[in-house]
Protein backbone atom coordinates (compact mmCIF):
# COMPACT_ATOMS: atom_id res chain seq x y z
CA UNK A 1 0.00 0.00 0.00
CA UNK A 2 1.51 3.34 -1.07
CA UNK A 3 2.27 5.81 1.50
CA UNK A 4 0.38 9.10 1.53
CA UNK A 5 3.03 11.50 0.80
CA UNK A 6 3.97 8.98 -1.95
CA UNK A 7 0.68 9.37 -3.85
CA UNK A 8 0.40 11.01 -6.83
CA UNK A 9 -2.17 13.98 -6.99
CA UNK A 10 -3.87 14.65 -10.47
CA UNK A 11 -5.91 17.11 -11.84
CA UNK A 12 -7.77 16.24 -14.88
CA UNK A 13 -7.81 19.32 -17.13
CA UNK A 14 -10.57 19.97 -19.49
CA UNK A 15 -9.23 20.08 -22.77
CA UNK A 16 -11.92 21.83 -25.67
CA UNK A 17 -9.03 23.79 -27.52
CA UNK A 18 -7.19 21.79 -30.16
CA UNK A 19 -4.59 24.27 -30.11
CA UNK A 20 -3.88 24.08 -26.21
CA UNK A 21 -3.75 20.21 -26.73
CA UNK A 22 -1.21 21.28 -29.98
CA UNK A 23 0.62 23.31 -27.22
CA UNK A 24 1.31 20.64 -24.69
CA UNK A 25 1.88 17.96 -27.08
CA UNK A 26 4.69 19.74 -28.81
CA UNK A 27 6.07 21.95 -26.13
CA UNK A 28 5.32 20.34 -23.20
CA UNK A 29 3.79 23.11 -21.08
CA UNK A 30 -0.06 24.06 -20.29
CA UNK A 31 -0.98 27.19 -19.00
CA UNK A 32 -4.08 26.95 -15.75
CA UNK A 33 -4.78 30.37 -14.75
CA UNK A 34 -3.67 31.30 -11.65
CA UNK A 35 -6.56 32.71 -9.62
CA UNK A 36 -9.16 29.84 -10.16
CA UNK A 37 -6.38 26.91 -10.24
CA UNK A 38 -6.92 24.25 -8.11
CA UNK A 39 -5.51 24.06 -4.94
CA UNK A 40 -3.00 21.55 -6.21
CA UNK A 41 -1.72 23.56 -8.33
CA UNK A 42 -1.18 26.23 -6.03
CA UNK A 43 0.45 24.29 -3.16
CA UNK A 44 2.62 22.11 -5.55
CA UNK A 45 1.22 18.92 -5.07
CA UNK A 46 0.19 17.97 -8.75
CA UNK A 47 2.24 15.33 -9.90
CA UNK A 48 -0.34 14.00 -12.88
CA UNK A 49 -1.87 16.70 -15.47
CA UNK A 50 -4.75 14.25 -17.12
CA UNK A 51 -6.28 15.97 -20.21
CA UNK A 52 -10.17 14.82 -20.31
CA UNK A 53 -10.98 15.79 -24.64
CA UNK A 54 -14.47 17.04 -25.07
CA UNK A 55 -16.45 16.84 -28.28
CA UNK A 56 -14.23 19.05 -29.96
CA UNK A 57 -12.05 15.95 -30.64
CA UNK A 58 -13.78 13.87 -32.50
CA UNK A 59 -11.29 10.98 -32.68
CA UNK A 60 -10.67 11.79 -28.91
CA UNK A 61 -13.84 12.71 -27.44
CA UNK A 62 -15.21 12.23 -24.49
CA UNK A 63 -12.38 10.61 -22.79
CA UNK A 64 -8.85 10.65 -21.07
CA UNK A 65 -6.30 9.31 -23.20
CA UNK A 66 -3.48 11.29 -22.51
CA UNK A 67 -1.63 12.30 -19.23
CA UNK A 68 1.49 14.09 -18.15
CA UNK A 69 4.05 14.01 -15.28
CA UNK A 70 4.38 17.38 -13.86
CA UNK A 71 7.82 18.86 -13.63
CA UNK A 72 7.64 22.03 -12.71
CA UNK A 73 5.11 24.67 -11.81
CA UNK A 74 6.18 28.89 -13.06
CA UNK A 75 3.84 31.85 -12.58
CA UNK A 76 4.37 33.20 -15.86
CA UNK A 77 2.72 36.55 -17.66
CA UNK A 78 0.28 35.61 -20.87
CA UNK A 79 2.78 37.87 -22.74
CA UNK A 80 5.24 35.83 -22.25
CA UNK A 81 3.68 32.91 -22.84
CA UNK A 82 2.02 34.28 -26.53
CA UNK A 83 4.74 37.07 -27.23
């Protein structure tokens, strides 16, 4: 049985934008906005990002097929994000 400060905490993101999927496919980053992230986010406890597609995936929809380990967490400005 795992140990609770060994579990991993995930957040399942909704994913409807096929260019935010794009984004953290190929560049391995997803951007949560800071005042209504979860409180996993905020503390640093994420380890799992799940990405839950909705219908705008047709291939995809409606389900969780893709996941990432989280690495790091940076407060970043949407400027520098999309210079």
């Amino acid at each position: 049985m795992a140990n609770k400060k060994q579990a991993n905490t995930v957040l399942v993101a909704i994913m409807n934008s096929k260019s935010d999927f794009e984004i953290a496919r190929k560049e391995g980053w997803y951007r949560i906005p800071v005042k209504p992230a979860p409180m996993i986010v905020k503390n640093g406890t994420i380890h799992i990002i799940a990405f839950y597609h909705t219908k705008a995936f047709e291939e995809y929809r409606y389900s969780i097929r893709f996941y990432a380990i989280v690495k790091r967490i940076s407060i970043v400005g949407r400027e520098e994000l999309f210079p």
